[in-house]
Each structure stands twice: as structure tokens, then as C-alpha cells.
C-alpha atoms as a PDB file:
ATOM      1  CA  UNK A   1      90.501  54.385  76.603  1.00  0.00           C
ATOM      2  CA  UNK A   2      87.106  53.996  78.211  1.00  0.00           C
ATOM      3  CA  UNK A   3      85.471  55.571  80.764  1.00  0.00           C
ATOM      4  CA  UNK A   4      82.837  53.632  83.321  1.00  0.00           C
ATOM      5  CA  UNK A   5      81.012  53.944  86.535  1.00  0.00           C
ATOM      6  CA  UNK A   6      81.847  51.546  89.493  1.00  0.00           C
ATOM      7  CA  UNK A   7      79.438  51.999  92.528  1.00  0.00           C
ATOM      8  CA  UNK A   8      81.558  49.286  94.739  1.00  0.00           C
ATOM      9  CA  UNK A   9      84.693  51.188  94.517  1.00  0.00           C
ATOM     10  CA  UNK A  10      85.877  54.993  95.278  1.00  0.00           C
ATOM     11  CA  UNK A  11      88.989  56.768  94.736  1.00  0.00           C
ATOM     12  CA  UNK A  12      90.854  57.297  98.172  1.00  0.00           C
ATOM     13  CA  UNK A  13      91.759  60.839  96.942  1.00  0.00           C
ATOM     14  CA  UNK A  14      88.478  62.624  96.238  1.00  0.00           C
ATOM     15  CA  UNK A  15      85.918  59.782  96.834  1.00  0.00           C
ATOM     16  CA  UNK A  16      84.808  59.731  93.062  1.00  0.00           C
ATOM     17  CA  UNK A  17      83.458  56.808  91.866  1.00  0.00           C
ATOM     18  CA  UNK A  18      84.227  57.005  87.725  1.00  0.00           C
ATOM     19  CA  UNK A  19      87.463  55.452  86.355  1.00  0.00           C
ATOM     20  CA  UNK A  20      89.135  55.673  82.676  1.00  0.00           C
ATOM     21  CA  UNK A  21      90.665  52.672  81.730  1.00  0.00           C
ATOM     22  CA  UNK A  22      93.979  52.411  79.582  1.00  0.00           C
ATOM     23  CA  UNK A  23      94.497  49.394  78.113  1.00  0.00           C
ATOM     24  CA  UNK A  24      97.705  50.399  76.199  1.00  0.00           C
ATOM     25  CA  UNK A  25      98.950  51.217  79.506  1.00  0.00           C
ATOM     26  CA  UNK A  26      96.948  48.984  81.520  1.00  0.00           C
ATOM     27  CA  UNK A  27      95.902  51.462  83.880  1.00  0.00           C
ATOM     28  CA  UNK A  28      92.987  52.684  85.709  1.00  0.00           C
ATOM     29  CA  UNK A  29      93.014  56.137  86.286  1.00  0.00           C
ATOM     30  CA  UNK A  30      90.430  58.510  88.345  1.00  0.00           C
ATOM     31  CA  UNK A  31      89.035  60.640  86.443  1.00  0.00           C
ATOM     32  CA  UNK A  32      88.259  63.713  88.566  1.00  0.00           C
ATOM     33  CA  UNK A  33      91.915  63.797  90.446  1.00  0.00           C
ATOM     34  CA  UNK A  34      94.375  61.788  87.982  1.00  0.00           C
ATOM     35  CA  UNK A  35      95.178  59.406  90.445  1.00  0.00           C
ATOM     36  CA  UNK A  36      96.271  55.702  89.079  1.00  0.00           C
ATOM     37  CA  UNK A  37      94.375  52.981  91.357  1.00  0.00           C
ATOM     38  CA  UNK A  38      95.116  49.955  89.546  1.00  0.00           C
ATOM     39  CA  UNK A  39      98.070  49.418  86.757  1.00  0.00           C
ATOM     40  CA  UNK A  40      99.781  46.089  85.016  1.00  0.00           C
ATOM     41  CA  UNK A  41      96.512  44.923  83.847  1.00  0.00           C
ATOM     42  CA  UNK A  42      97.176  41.573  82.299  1.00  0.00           C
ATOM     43  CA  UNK A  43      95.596  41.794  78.443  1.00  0.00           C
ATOM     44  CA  UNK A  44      92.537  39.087  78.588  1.00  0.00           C
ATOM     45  CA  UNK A  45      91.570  39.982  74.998  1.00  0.00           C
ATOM     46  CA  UNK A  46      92.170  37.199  72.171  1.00  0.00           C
ATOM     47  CA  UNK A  47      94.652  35.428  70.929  1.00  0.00           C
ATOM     48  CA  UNK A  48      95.175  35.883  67.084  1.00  0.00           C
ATOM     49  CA  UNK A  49      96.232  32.970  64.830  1.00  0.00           C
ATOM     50  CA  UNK A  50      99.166  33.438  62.362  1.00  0.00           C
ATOM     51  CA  UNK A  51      99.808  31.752  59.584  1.00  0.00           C
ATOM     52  CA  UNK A  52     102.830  33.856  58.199  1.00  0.00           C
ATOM     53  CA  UNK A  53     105.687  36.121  59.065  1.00  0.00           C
ATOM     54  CA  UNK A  54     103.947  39.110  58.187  1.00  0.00           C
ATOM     55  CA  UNK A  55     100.779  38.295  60.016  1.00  0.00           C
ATOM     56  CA  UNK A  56     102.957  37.236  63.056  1.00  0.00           C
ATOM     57  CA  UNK A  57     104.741  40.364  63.889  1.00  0.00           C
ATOM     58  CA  UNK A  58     101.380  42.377  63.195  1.00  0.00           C
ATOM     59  CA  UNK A  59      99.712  40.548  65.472  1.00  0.00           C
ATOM     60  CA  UNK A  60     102.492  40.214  68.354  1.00  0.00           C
ATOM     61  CA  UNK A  61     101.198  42.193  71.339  1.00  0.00           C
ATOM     62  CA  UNK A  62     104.790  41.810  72.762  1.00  0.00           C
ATOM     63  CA  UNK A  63     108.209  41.560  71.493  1.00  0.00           C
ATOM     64  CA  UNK A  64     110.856  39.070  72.317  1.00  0.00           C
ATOM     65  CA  UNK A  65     112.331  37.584  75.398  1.00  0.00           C
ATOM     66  CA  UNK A  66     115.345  39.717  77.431  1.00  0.00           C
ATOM     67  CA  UNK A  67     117.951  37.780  77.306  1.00  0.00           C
ATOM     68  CA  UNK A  68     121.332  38.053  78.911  1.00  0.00           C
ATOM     69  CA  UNK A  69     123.466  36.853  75.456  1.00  0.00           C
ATOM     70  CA  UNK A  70     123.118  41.184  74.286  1.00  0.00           C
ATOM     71  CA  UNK A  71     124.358  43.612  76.059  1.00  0.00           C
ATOM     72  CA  UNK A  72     121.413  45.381  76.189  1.00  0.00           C
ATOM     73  CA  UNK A  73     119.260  42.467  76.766  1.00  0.00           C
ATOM     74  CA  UNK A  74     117.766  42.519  73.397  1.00  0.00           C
ATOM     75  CA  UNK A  75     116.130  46.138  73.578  1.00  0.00           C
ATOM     76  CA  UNK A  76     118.516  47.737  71.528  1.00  0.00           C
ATOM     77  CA  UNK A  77     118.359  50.775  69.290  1.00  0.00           C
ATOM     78  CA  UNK A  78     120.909  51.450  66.570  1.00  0.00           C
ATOM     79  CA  UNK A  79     121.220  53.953  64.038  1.00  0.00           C
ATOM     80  CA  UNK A  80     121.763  52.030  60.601  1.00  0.00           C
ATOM     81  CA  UNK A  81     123.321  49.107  59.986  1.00  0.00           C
ATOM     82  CA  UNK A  82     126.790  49.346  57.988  1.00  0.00           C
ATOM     83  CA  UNK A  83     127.240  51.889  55.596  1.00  0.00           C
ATOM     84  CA  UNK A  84     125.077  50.268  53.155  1.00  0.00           C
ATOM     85  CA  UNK A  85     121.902  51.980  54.627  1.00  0.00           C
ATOM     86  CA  UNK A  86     124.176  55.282  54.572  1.00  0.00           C
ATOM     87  CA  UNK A  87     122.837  55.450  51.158  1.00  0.00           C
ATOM     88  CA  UNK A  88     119.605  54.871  51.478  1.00  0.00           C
ATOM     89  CA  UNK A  89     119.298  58.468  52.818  1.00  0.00           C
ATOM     90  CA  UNK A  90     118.637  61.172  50.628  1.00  0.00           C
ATOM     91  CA  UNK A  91     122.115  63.526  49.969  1.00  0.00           C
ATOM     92  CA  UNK A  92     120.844  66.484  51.662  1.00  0.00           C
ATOM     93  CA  UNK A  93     120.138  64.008  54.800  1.00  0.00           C
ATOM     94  CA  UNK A  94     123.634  62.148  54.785  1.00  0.00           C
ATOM     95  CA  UNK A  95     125.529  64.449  57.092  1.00  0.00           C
ATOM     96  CA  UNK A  96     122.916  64.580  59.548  1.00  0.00           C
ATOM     97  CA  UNK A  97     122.444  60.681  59.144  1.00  0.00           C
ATOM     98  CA  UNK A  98     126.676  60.322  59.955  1.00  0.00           C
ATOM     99  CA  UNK A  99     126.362  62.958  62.578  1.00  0.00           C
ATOM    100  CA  UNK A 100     123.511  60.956  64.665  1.00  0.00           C
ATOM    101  CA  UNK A 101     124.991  57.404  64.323  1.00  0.00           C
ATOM    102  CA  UNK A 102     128.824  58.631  65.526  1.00  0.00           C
ATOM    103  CA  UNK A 103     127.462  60.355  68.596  1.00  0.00           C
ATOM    104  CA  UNK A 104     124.967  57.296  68.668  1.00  0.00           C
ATOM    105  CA  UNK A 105     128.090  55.532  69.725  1.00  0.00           C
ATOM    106  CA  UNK A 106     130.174  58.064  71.541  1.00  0.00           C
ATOM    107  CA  UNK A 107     127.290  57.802  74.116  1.00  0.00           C
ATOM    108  CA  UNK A 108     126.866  54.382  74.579  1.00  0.00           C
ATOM    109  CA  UNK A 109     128.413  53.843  78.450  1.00  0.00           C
ATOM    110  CA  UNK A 110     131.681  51.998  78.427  1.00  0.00           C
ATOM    111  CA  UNK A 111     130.226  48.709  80.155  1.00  0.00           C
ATOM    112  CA  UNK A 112     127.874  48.475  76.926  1.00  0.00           C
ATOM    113  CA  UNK A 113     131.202  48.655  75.051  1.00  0.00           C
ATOM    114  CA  UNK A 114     132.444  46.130  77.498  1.00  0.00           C
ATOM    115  CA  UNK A 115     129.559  43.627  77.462  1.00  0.00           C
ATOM    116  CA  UNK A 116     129.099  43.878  73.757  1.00  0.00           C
ATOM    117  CA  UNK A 117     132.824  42.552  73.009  1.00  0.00           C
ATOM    118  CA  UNK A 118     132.766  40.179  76.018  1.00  0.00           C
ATOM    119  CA  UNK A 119     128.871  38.542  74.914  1.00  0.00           C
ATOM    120  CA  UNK A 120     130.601  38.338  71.181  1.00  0.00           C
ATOM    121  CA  UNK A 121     133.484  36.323  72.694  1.00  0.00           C
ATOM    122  CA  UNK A 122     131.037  34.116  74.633  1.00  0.00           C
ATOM    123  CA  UNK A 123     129.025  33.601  71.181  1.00  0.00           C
ATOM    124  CA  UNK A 124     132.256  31.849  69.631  1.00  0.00           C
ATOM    125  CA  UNK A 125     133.100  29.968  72.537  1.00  0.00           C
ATOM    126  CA  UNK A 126     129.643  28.406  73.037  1.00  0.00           C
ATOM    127  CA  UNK A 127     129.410  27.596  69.358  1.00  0.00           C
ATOM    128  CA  UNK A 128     132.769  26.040  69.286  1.00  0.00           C
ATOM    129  CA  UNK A 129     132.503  24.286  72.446  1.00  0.00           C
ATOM    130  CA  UNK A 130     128.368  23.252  71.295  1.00  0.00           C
ATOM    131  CA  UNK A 131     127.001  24.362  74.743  1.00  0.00           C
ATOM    132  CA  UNK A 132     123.464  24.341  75.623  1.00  0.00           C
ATOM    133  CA  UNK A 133     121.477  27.735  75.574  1.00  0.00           C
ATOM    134  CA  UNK A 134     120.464  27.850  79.460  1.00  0.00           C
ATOM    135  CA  UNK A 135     125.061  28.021  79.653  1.00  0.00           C
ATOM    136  CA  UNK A 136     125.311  30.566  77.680  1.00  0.00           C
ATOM    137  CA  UNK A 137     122.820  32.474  79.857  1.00  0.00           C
ATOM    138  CA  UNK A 138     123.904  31.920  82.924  1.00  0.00           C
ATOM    139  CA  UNK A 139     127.380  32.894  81.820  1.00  0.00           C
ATOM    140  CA  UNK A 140     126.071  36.338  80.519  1.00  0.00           C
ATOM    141  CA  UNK A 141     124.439  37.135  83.579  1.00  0.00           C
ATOM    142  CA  UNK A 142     127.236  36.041  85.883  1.00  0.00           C
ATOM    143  CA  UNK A 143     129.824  37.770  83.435  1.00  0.00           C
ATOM    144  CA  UNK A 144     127.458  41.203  83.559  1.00  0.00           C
ATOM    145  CA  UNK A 145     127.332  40.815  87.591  1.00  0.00           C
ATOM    146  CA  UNK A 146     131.288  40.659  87.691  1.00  0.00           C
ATOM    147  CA  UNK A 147     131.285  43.744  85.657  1.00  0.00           C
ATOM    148  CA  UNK A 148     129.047  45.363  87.823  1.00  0.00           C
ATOM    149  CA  UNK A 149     131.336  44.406  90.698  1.00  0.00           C
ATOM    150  CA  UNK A 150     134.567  45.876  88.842  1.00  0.00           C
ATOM    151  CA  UNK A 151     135.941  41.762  88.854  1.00  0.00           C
ATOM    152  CA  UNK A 152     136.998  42.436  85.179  1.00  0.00           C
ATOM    153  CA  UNK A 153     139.396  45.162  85.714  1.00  0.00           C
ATOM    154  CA  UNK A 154     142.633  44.066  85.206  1.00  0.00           C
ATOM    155  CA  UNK A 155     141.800  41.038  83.794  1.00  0.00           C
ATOM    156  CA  UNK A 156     141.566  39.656  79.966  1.00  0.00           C
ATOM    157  CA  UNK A 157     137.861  40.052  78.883  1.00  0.00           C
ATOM    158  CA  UNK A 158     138.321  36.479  77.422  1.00  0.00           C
ATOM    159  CA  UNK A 159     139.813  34.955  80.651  1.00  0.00           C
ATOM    160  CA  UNK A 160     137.045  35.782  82.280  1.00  0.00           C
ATOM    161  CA  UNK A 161     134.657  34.456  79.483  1.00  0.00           C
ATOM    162  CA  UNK A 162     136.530  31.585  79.355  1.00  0.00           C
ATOM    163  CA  UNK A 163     136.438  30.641  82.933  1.00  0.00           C
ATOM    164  CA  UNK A 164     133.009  31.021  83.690  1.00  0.00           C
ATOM    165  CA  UNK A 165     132.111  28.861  80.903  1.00  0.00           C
ATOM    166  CA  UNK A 166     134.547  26.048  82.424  1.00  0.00           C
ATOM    167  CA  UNK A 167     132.473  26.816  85.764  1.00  0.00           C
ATOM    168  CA  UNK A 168     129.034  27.214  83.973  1.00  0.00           C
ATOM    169  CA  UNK A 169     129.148  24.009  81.882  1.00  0.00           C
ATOM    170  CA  UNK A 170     130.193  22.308  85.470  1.00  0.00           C
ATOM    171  CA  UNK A 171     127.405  23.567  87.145  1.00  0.00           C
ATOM    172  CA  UNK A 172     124.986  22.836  84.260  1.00  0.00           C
ATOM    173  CA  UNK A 173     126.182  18.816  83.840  1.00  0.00           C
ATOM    174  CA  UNK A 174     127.984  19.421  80.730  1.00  0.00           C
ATOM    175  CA  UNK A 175     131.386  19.869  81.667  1.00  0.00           C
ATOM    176  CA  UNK A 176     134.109  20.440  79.164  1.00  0.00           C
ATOM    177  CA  UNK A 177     137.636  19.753  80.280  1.00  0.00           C
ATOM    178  CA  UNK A 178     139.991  22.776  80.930  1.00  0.00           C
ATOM    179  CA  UNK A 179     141.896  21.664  77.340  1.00  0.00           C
ATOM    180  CA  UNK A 180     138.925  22.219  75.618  1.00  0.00           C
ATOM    181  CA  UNK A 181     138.073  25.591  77.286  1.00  0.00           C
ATOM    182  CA  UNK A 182     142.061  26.384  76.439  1.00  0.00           C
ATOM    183  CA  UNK A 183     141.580  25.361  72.809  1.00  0.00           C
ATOM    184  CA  UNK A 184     138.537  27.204  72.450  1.00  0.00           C
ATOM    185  CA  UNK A 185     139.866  30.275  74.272  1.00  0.00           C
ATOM    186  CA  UNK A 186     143.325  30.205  72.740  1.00  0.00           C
ATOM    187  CA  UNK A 187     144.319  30.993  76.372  1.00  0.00           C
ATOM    188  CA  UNK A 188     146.808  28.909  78.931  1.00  0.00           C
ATOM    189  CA  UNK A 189     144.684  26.477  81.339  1.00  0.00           C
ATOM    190  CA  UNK A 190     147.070  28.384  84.230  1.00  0.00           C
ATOM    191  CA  UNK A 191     145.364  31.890  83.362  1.00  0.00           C
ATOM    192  CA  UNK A 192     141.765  30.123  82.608  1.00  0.00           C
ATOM    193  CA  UNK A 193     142.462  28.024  86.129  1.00  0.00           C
ATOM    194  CA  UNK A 194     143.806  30.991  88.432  1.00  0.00           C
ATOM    195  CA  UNK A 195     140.704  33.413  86.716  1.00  0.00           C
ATOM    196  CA  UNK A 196     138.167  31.228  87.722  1.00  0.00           C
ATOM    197  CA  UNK A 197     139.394  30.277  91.145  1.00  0.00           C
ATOM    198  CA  UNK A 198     139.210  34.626  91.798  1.00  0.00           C
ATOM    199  CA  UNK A 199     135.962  34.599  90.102  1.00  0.00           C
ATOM    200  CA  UNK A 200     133.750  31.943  91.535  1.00  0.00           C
ATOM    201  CA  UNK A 201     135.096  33.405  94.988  1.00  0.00           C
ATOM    202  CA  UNK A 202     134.221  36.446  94.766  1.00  0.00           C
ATOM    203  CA  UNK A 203     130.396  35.706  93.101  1.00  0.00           C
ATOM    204  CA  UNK A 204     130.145  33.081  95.311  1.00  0.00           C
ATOM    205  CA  UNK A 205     129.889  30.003  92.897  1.00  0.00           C
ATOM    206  CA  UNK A 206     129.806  27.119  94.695  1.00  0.00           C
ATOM    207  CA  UNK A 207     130.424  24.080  92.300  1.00  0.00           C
ATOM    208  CA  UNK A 208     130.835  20.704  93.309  1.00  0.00           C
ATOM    209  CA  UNK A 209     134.007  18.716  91.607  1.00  0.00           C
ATOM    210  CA  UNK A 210     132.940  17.544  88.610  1.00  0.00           C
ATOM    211  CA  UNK A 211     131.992  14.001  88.146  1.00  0.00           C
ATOM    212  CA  UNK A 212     133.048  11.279  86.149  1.00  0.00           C
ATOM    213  CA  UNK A 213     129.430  10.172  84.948  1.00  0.00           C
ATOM    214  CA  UNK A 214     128.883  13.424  82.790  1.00  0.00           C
ATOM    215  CA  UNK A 215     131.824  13.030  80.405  1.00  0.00           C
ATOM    216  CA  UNK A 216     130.883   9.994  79.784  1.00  0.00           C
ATOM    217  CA  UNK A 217     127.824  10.465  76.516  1.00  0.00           C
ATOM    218  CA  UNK A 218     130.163  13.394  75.137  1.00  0.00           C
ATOM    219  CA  UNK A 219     133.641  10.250  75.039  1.00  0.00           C
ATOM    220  CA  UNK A 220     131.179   7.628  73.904  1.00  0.00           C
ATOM    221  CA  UNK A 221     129.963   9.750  71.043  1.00  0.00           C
ATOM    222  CA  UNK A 222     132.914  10.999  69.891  1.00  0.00           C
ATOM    223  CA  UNK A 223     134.447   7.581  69.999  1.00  0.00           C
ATOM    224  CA  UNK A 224     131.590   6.112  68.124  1.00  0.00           C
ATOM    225  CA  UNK A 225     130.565   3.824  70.856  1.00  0.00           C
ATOM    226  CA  UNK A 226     127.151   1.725  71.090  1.00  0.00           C
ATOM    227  CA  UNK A 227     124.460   3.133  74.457  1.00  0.00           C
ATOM    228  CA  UNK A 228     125.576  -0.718  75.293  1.00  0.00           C
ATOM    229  CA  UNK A 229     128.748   0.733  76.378  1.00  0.00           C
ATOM    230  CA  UNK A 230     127.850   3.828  77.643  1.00  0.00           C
ATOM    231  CA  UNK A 231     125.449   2.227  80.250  1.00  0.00           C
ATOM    232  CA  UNK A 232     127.865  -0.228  80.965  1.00  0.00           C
ATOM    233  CA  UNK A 233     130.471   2.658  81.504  1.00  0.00           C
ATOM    234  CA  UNK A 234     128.256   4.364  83.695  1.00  0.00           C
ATOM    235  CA  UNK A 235     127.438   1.506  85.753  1.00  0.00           C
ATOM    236  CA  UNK A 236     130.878   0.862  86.524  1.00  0.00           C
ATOM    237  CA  UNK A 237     131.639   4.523  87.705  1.00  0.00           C
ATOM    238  CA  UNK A 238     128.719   4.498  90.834  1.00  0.00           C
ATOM    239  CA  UNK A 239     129.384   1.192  91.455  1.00  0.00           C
ATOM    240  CA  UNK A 240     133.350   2.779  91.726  1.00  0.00           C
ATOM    241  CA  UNK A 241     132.181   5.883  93.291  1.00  0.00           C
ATOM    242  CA  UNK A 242     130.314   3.762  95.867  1.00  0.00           C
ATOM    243  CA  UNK A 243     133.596   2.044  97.197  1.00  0.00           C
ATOM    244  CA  UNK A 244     135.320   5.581  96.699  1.00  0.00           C
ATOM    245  CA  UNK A 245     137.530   4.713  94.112  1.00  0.00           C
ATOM    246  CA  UNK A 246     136.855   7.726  92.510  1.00  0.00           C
ATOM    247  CA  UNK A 247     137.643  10.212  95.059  1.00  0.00           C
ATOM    248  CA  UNK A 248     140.587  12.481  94.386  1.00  0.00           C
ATOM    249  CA  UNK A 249     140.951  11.733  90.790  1.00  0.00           C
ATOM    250  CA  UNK A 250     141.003  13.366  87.856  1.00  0.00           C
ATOM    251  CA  UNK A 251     137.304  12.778  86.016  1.00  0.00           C
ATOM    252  CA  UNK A 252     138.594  12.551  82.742  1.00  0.00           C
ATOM    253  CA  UNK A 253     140.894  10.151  83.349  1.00  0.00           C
ATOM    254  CA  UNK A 254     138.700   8.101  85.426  1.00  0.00           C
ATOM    255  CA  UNK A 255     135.709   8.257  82.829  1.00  0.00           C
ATOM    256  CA  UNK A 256     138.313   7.248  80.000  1.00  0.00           C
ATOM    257  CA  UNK A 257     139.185   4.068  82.292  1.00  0.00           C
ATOM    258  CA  UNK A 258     135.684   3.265  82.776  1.00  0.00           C
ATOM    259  CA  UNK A 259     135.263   3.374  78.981  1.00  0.00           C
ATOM    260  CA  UNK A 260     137.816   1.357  78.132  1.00  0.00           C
ATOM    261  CA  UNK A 261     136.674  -1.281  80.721  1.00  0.00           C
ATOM    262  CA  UNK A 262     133.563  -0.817  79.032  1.00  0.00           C
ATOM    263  CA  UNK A 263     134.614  -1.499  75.667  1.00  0.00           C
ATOM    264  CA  UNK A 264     136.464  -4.917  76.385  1.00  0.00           C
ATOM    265  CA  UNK A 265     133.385  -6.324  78.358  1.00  0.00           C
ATOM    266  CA  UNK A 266     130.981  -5.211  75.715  1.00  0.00           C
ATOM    267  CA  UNK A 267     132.832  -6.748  72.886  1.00  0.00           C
ATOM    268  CA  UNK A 268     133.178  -3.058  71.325  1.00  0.00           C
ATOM    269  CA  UNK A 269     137.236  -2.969  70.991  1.00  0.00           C
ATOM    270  CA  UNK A 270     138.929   0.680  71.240  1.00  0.00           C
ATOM    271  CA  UNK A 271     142.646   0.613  72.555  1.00  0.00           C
ATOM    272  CA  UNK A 272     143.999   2.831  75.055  1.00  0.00           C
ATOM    273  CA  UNK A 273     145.793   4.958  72.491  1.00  0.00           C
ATOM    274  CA  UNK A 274     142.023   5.763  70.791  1.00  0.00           C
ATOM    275  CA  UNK A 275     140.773   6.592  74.051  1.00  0.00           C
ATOM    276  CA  UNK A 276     143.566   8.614  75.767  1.00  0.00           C
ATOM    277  CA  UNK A 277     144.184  10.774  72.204  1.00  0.00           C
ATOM    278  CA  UNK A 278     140.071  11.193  72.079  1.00  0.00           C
ATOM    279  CA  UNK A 279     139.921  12.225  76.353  1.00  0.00           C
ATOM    280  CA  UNK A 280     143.219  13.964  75.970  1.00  0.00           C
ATOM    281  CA  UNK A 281     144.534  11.731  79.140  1.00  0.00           C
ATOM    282  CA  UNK A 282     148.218  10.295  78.792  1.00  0.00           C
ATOM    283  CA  UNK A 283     147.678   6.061  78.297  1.00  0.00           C
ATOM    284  CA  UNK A 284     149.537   5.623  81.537  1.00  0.00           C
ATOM    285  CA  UNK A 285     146.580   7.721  83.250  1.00  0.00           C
ATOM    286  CA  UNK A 286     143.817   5.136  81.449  1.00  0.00           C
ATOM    287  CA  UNK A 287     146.644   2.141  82.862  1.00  0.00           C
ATOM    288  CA  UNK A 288     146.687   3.302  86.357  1.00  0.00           C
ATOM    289  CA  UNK A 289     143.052   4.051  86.706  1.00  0.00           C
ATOM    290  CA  UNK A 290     142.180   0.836  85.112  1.00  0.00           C
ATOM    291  CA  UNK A 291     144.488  -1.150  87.389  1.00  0.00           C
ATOM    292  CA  UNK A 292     142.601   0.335  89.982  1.00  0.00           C
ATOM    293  CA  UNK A 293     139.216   0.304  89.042  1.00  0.00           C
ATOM    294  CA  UNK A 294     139.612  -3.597  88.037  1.00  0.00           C
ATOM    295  CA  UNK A 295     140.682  -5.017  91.325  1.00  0.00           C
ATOM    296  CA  UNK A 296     138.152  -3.124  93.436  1.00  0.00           C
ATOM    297  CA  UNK A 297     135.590  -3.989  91.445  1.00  0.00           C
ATOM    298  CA  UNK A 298     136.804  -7.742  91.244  1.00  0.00           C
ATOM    299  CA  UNK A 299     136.147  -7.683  87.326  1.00  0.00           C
ATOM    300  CA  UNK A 300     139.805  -9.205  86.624  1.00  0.00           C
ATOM    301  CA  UNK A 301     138.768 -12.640  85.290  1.00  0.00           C
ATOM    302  CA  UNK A 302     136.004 -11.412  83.251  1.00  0.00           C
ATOM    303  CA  UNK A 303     138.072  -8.815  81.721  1.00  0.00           C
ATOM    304  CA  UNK A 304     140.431 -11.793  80.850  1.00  0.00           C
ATOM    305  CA  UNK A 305     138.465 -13.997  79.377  1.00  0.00           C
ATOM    306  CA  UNK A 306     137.169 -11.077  77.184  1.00  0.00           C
ATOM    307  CA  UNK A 307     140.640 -10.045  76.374  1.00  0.00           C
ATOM    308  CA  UNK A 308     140.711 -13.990  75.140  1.00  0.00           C
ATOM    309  CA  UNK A 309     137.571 -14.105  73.665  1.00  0.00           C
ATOM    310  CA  UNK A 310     139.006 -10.911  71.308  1.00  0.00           C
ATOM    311  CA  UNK A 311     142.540 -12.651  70.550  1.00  0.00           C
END
């Protein structure tokens, strides 16, 4: 702490003109009355260089990021970790040591408990499903919000998970397909589908249907498909979307279509069968929605002579 003279300024209190300033608390304090005139100081000292993990976390002046993936946002404090550090204390120190870690966890508040299973479920899910980090934020803080709201009572902690990931990954552009969110889940799409529908009312989510267009790189990829394709795939859905061919279709099955047309007029040959057991669409689905997408689009006769071209 230091202590200085400013002539320009005077406390408000007493009228005294000299100040200590903390810099670990980043106040500026009067010094003949106590009272704080200034605080949050932002830190314009130095930045040190580190070239190791030793010298890095000496020379952090702050820790790391709250994030909504921990139930405590990161700023936790536990007593040991497993019972390997149990013996690590001295033997006159053990009972104590047992004594402070159970009521350690008697007195964590039952939405800790809560979030700390739920954000573990989420964990799994994300990895399985390979969902982008700024997802499995936004699914924390909306799951922590309908905990807040009592939204969970009553209701599976993992239907809950599993349905705001279905609406997360929507609202993000990287949908996933209620299948996927089942299989990853190991829930029914009816409970994943009727939890969400309660859930994004009551939060007010508003997400738009999902379109067609962002399935599309996550098929192609998994089908092994060229960018050739999934340009050309793409293409064909606004140019569908503009006549409003799309509307009132499923996406999946209207993104497998526009694959599949795709494939035949790039030269890139995938049958229906591939691309239904790939989208997890029934071939009749790819059939109809190819039917329809061909004759709007007037692409018949080029589709043919590909088809011909192939044979």
C-alpha cells in the first residue's frame, strides 16, 4: 500500500486531501476517515513472459475463466481428492482430515448436488455427440436457470440435459437430429420431444425450425463425400427453399434428398440405401423428397443423362 498527497481532489467526508492506495484490492482509501473513494482499479503494471508451467502460474495475476460447464463455475474448494490423499496426512491428523471432508459435503446445498450430476451428464453427451464448446455453455447456463426456476422438479435430470442440447445445437447451427440426441441420451425421442417443448416455453427459447443447409457438412463427411458435392448440395436446397419446396418438411430428409441429387450430378455415386442408413431417413423419405425436389427444380433430364452416363 502507498500513501500520497492529491491537491485536486478531497474526500467528501472530512475534506482531507491524502489517500492510501491498495493495489491488492485496488482501492483508494482516505486516510483520516476510512472512506473508499475509488475501487476496481484495473492493474496497469507489466506483463510477465513465461516460458514454462511453473513460471506461468507464478506469474498469473488471475486465475481461470468462470465457466458454466462446473457447478460452481470453476471456483471450487474441495477437501482431498479420493482417499489416496487420506494418507498423505499424518495418523494423528486422519480423523480430523475424514471429519472435515464428510461435513465438507453434507453442506454443499442440494442444487450444487444437482448441477454437479446434471453438468457430468452434459460432459458425456457433448463428447459423444462432438459439440462445440460455446453449446455446451449455453446449455449449462440455461440448464442452471431452469433449476433456479424449479423446471427440473419432476423431471429426469437427463431429459432435461438432453433436450436443451437438441435446442442448443439448433440454435447454435449445429443441429443433431432427435435420434442422435436419443442415442446419446439413452432416452425415448417422445420424453426428449415433450421435455423440450415445456422447457423452451417456459425460458422463453425461441428457435427457428431447423434448416436443411446445416446438416448438410456433418452427412457429407460422414458419407465421405468431395466439398464438390457439398456445395452442389447446398445450392440445390436455397435454390429449393426459394420456390418453398422445403417448407413443412422434415430437414433430414430433405438434406439427404439434396445429397443424393448431389451425388448423381457430381459423378460421386452413393445409393439411397447409403444415404438413408447414414441420415437415419427411411429410402422412401429420400424417394419422395427427391421426386419433388427434381421436378421443381426442372433438373429431370440432367439427372438422366447422369444416371446414363453412370450405367
Amino acid at each position: 500500500m502507498t500513501m500520497f498527497e492529491k491537491q485536486m481532489k478531497k474526500c467528501p467526508e472530512c475534506g482531507s486531501t491524502m489517500f492510501i492506495e491498495d493495489k491488492n484490492r485496488g482501492e483508494m482509501v482516505c486516510v483520516k476517515c476510512g472512506l473508499v473513494l475509488e475501487d476496481e482499479f484495473i492493474d496497469r503494471g507489466q506483463e510477465w513472459r513465461s516460458f514454462d508451467s511453473e513460471q506461468s502460474s507464478s506469474r498469473a495475476r488471475s486465475g481461470a475463466p468462470l465457466t458454466y460447464t462446473k457447478h460452481d463455475k470453476g471456483l471450487t474448494t474441495e477437501i482431498g481428492k479420493g482417499l489416496g490423499e487420506l494418507y498423505k496426512v499424518p495418523g494423528k491428523k486422519r480423523a480430523q482430515y475424514y471429519r472435515l471432508k464428510k461435513w465438507h459435503k453434507r453442506l454443499i446445498e442440494s442444487k450444487d448436488r444437482n448441477l454437479s450430476f446434471a453438468l457430468s451428464e452434459l460432459q458425456r453427451i457433448i463428447s459423444f455427440l462432438n459439440l462445440p464448446k460455446p453449446v455446451h455453455e449455453k446449455v449449462g447456463r440455461y440448464y442452471e436457470e431452469a433449476v433456479d426456476k424449479g423446471l427440473v422438479r419432476g423431471r429426469s435430470i437427463e431429459s432435461v440435459i438432453a433436450a436443451l442440447v437438441y435446442g442448443v445445437s439448433r440454435q447454435f447451427g449445429t443441429p443433431r437430429t432427435l435420434d442422435e440426441i436419443a442415442e446419446a441420451s439413452g432416452l425415448e425421442k417422445r420424453d426428449i420431444g415433450r421435455t423440450y417443448r415445456y422447457i423452451a416455453r417456459e425460458l422463453d427459447i425461441r428457435i427457428l425450425p431447423a434448416d436443411p443447409k446445416g446438416f448438410v457438412p456433418r452427412f457429407c463427411s460422414m458419407l465421405n463425400l468431395s466439398d464438390k458435392v457439398q456445395a452442389k448440395a447446398i445450392d440445390i436446397l436455397e435454390k429449393a427453399n426459394s420456390l418453398d419446396i422445403t417448407s413443412g418438411k422434415g430437414p433430414t430428409g430433405v438434406a439427404a434428398a439434396a445429397i443424393y441429387i448431389s451425388c448423381v450430378l457430381v459423378g460421386e455415386k452413393r445409393t439411397q440405401r447409403e444415404v438413408a442408413s447414414i441420415v437415419s431417413v427411411t429410402e422412401v423419405t429420400i424417394r419422395n423428397r427427391y421426386k419433388e425436389i427434381v421436378e421443381k427444380l426442372g433438373l429431370e433430364k440432367e439427372v438422366e443423362e447422369k444416371t446414363k452416363e453412370e450405367k
